[in-house]
PDB file of N, CA and C in Angstrom:
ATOM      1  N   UNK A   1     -12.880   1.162  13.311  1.00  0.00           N
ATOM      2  CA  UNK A   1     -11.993   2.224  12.883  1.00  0.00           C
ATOM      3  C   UNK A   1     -12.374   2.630  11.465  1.00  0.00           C
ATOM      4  N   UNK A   2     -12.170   4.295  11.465  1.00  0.00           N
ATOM      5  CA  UNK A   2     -12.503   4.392   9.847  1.00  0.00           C
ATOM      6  C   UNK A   2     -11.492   4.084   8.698  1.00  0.00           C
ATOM      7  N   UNK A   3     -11.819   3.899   7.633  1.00  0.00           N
ATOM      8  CA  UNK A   3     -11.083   3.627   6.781  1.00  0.00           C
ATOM      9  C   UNK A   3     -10.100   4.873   6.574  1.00  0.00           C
ATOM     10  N   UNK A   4      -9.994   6.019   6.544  1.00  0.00           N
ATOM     11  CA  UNK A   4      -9.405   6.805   6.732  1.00  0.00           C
ATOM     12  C   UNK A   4      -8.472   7.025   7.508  1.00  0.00           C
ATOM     13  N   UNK A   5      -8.833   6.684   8.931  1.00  0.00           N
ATOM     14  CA  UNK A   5      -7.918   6.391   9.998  1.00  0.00           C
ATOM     15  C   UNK A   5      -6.715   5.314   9.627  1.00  0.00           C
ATOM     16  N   UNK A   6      -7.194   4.211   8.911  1.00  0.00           N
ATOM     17  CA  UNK A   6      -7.001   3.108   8.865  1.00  0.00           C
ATOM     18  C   UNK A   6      -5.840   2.988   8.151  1.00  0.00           C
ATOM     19  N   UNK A   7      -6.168   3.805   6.898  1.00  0.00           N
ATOM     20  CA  UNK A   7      -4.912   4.593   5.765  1.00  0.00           C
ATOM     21  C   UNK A   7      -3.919   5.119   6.180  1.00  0.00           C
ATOM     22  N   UNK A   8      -4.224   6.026   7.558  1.00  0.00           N
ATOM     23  CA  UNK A   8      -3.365   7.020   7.821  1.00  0.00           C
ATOM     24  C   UNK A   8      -2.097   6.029   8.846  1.00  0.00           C
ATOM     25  N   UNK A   9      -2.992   5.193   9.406  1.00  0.00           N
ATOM     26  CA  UNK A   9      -1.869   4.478  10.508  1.00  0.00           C
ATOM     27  C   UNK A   9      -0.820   3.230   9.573  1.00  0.00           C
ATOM     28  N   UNK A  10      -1.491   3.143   8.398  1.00  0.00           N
ATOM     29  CA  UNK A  10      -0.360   2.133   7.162  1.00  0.00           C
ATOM     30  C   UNK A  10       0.091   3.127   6.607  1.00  0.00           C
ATOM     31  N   UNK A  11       0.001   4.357   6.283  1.00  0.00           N
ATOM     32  CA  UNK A  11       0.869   5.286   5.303  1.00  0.00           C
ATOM     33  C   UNK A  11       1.671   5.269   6.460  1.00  0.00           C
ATOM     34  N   UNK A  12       1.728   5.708   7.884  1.00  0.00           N
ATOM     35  CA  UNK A  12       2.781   6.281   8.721  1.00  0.00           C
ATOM     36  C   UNK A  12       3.370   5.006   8.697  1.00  0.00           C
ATOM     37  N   UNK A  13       3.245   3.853   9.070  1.00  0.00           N
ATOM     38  CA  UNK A  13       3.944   2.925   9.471  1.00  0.00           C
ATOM     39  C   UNK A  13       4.961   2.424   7.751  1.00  0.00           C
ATOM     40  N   UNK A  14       4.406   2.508   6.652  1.00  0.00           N
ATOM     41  CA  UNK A  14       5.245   2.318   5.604  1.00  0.00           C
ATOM     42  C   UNK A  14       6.493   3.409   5.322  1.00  0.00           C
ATOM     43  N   UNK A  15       5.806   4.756   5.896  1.00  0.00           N
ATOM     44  CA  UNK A  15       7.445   5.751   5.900  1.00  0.00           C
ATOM     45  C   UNK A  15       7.799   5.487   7.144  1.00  0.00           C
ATOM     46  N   UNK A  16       7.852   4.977   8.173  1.00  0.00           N
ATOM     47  CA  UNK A  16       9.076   4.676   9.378  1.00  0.00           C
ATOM     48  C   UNK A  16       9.883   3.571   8.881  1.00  0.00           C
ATOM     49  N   UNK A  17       9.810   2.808   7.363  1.00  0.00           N
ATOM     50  CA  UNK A  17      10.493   2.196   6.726  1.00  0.00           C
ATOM     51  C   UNK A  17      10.946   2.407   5.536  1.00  0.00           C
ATOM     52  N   UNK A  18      10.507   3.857   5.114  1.00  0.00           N
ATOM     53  CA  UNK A  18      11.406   4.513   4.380  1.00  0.00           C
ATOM     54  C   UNK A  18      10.704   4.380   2.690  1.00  0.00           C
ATOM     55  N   UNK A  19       8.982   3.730   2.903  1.00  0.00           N
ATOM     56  CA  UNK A  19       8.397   3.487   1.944  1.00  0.00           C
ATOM     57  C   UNK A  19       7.017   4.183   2.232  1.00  0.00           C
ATOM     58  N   UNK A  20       6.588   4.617   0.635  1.00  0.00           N
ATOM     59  CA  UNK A  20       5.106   5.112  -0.036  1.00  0.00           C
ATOM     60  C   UNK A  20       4.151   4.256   0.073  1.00  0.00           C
ATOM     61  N   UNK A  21       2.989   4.466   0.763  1.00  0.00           N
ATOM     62  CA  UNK A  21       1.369   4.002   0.490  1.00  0.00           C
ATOM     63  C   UNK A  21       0.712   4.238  -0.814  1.00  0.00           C
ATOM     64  N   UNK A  22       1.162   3.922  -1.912  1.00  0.00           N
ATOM     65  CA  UNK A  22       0.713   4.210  -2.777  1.00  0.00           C
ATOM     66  C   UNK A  22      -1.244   3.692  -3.357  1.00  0.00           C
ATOM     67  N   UNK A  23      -1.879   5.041  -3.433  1.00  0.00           N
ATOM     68  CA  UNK A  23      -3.412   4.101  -3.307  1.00  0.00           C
ATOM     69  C   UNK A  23      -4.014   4.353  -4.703  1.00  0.00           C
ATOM     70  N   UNK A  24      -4.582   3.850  -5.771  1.00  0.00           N
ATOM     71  CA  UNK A  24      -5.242   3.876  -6.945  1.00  0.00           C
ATOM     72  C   UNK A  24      -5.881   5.052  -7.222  1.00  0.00           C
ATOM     73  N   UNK A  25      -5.709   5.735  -8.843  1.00  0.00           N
ATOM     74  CA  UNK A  25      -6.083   6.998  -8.493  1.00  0.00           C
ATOM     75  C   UNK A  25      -8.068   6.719  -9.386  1.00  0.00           C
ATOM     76  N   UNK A  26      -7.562   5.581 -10.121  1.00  0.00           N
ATOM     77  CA  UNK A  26      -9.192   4.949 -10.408  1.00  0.00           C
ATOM     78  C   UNK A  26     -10.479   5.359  -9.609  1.00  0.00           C
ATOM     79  N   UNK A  27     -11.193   5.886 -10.269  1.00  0.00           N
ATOM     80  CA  UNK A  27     -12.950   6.597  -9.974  1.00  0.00           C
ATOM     81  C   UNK A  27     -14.003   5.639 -10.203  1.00  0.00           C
ATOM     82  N   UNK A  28     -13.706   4.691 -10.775  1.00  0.00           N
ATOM     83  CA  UNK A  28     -14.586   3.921 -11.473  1.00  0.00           C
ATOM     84  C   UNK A  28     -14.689   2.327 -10.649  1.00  0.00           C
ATOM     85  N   UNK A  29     -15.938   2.695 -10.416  1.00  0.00           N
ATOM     86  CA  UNK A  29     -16.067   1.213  -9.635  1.00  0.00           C
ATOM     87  C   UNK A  29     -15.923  -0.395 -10.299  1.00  0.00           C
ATOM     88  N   UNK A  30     -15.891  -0.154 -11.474  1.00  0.00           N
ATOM     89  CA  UNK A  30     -15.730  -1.255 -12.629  1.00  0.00           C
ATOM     90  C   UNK A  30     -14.185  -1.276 -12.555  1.00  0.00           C
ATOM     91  N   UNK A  31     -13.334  -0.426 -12.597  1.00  0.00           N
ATOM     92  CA  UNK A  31     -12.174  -1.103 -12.639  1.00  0.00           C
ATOM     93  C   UNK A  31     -11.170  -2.017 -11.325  1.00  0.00           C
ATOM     94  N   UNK A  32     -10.504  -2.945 -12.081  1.00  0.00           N
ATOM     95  CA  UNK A  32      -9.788  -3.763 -10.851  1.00  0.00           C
ATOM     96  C   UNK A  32      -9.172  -2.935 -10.043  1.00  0.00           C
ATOM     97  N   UNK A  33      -8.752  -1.986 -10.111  1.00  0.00           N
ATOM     98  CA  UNK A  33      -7.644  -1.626  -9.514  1.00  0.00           C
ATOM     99  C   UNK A  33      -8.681  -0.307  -7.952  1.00  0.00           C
ATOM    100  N   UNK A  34      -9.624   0.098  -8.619  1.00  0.00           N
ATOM    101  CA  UNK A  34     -10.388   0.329  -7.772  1.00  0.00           C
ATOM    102  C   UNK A  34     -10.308   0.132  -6.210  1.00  0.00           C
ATOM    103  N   UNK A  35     -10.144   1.802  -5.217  1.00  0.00           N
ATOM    104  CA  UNK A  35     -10.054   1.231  -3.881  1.00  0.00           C
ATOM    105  C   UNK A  35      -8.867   0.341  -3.457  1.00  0.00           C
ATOM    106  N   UNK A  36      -7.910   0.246  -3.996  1.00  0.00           N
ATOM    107  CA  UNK A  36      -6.865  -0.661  -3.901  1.00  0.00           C
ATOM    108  C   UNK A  36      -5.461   0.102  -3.637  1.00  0.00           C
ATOM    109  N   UNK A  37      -4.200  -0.407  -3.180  1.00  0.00           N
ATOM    110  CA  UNK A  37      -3.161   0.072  -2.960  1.00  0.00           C
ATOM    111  C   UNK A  37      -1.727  -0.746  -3.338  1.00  0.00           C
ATOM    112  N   UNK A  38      -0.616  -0.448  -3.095  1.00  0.00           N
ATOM    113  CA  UNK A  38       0.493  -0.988  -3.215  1.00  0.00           C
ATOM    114  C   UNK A  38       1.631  -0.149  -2.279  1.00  0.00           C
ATOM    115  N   UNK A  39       2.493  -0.830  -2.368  1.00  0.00           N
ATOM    116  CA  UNK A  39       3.544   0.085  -1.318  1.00  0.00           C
ATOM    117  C   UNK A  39       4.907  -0.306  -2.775  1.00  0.00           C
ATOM    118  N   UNK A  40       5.563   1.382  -2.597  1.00  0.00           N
ATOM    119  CA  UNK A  40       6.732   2.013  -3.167  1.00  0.00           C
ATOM    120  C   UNK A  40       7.768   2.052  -2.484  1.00  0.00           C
ATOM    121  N   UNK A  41       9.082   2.099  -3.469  1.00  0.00           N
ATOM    122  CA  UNK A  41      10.258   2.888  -2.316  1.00  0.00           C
ATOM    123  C   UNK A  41       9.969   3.787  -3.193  1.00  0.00           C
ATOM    124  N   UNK A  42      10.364   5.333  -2.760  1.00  0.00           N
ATOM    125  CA  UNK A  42      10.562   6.195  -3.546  1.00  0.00           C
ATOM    126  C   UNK A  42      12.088   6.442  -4.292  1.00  0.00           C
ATOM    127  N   UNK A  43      13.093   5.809  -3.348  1.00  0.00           N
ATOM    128  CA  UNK A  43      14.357   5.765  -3.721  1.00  0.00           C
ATOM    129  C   UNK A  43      14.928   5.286  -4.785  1.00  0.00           C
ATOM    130  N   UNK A  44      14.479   4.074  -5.171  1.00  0.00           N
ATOM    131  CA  UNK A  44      14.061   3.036  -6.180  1.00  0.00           C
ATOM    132  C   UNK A  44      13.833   3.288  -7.488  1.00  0.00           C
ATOM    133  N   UNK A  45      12.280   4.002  -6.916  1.00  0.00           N
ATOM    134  CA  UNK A  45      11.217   4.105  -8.017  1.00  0.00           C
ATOM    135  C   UNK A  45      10.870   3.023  -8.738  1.00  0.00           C
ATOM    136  N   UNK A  46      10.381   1.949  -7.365  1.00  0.00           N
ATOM    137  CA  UNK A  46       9.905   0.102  -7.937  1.00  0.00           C
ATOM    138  C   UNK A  46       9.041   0.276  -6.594  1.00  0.00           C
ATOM    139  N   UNK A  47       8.081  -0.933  -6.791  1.00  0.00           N
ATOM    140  CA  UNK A  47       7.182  -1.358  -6.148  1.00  0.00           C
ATOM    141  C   UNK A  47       8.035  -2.322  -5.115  1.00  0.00           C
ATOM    142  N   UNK A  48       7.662  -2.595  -4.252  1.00  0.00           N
ATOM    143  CA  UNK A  48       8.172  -3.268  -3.037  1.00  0.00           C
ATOM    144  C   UNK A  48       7.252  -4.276  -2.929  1.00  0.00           C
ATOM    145  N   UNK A  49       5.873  -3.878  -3.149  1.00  0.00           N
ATOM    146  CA  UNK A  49       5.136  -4.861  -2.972  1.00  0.00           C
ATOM    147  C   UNK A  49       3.561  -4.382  -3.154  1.00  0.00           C
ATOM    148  N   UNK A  50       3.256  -5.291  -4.145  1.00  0.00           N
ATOM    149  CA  UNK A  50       2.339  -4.807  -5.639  1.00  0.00           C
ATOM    150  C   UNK A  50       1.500  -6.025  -5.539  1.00  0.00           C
ATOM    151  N   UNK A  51       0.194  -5.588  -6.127  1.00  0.00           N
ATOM    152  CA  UNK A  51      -1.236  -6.417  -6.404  1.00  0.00           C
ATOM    153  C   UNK A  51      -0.325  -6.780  -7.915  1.00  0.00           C
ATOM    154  N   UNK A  52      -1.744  -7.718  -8.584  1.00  0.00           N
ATOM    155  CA  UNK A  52      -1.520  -8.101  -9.580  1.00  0.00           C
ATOM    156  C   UNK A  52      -2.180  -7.230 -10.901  1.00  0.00           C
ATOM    157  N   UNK A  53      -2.494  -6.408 -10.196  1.00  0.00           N
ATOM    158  CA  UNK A  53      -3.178  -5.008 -11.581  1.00  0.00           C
ATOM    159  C   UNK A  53      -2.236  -3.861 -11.670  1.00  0.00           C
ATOM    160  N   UNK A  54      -1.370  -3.768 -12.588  1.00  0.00           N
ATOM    161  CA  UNK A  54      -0.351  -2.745 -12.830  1.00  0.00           C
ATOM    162  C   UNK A  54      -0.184  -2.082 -11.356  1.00  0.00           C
ATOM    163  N   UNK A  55       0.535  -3.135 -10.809  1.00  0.00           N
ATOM    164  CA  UNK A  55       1.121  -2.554  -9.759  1.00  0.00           C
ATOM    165  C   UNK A  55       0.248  -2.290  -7.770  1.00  0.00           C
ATOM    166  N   UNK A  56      -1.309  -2.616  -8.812  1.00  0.00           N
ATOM    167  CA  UNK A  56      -2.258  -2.143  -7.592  1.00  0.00           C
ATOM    168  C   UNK A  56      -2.827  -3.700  -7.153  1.00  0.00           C
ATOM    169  N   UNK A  57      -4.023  -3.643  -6.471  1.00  0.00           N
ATOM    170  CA  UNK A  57      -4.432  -5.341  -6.068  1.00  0.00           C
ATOM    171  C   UNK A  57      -4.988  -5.162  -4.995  1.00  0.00           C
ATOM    172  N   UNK A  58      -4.092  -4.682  -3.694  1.00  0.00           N
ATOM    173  CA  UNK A  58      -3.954  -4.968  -2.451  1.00  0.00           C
ATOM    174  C   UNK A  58      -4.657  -4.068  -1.746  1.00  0.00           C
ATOM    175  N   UNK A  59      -4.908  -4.919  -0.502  1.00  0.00           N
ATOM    176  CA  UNK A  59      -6.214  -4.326   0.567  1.00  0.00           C
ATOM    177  C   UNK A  59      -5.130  -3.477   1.595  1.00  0.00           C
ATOM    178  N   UNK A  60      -5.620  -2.987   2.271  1.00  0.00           N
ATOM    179  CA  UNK A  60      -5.033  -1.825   3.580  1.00  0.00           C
ATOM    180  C   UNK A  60      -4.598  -2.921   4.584  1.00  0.00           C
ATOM    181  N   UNK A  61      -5.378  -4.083   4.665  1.00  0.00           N
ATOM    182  CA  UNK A  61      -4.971  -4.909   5.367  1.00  0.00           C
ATOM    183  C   UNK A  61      -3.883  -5.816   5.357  1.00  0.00           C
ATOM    184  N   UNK A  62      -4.061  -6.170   3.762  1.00  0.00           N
ATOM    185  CA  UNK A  62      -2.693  -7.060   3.216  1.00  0.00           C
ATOM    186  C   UNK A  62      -1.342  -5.968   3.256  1.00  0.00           C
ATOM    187  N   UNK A  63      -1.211  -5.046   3.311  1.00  0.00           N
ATOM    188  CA  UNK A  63      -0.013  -4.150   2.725  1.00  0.00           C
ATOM    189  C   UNK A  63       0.253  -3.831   4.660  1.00  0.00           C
ATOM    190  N   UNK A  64      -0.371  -3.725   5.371  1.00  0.00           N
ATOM    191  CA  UNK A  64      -0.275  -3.803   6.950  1.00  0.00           C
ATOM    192  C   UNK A  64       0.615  -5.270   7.065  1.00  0.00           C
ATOM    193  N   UNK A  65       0.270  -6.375   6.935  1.00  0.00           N
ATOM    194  CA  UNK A  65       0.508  -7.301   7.122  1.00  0.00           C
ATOM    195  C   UNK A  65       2.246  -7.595   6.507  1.00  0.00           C
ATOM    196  N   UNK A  66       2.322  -7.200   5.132  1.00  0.00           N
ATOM    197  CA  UNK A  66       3.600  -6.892   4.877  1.00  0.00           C
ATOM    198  C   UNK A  66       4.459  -5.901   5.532  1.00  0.00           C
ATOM    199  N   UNK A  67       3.926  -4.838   5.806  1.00  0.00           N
ATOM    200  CA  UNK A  67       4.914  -4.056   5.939  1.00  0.00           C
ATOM    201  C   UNK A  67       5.076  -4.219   8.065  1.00  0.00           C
ATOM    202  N   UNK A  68       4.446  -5.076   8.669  1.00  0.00           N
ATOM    203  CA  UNK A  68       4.785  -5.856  10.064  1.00  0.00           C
ATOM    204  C   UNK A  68       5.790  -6.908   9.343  1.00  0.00           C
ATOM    205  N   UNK A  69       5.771  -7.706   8.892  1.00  0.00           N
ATOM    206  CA  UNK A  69       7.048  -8.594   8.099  1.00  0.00           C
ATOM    207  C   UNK A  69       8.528  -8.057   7.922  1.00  0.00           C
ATOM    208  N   UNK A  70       8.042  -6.891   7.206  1.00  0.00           N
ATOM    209  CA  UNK A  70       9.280  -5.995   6.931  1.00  0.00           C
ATOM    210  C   UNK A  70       9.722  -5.403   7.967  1.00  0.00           C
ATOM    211  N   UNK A  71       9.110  -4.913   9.037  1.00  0.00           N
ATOM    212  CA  UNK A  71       9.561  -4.717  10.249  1.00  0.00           C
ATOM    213  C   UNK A  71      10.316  -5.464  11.569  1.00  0.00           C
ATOM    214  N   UNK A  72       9.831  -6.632  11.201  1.00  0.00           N
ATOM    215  CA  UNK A  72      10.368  -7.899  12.070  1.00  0.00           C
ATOM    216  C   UNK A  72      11.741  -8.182  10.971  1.00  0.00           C
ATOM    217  N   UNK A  73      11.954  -8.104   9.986  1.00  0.00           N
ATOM    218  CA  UNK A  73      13.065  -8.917   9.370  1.00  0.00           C
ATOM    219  C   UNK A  73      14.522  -7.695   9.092  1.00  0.00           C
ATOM    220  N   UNK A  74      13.736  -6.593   9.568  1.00  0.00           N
ATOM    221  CA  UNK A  74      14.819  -5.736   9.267  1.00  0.00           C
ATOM    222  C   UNK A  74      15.353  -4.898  10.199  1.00  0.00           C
TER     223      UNK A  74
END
């Protein structure tokens, strides 16, 4: 699957819970945060669930994996 695809099926699945795919707006392959994501509420305006680089960190895969968690517990 493409990575694109891949984005699109965790952005949809984080708003059927009422939360943002938020993805790094970093260009630079040197920085950590690079290619990376986090998930938002927008309601909030807090992270739900955040890497350890201002907010970013996390793979498409890890933020999938949470937001199936969040789906089972809620």
């Amino acid at each position: 699957m493409s990575s694109r695809n891949h984005e699109a099926r965790v952005r949809r699945a984080a708003a059927r819970l009422g939360l943002v795919l938020v993805r790094s707006r970093s260009r630079s392959p040197e920085d950590p945060t690079y290619h990376s994501y986090a998930l938002a509420d927008p309601d909030l305006g807090a992270w739900v669930f955040e890497g350890t680089r201002q907010g970013f960190g996390l793979t498409l895969d890890q933020i999938e994996a949470r937001l199936a968690e969040l789906a089972v517990a809620g």
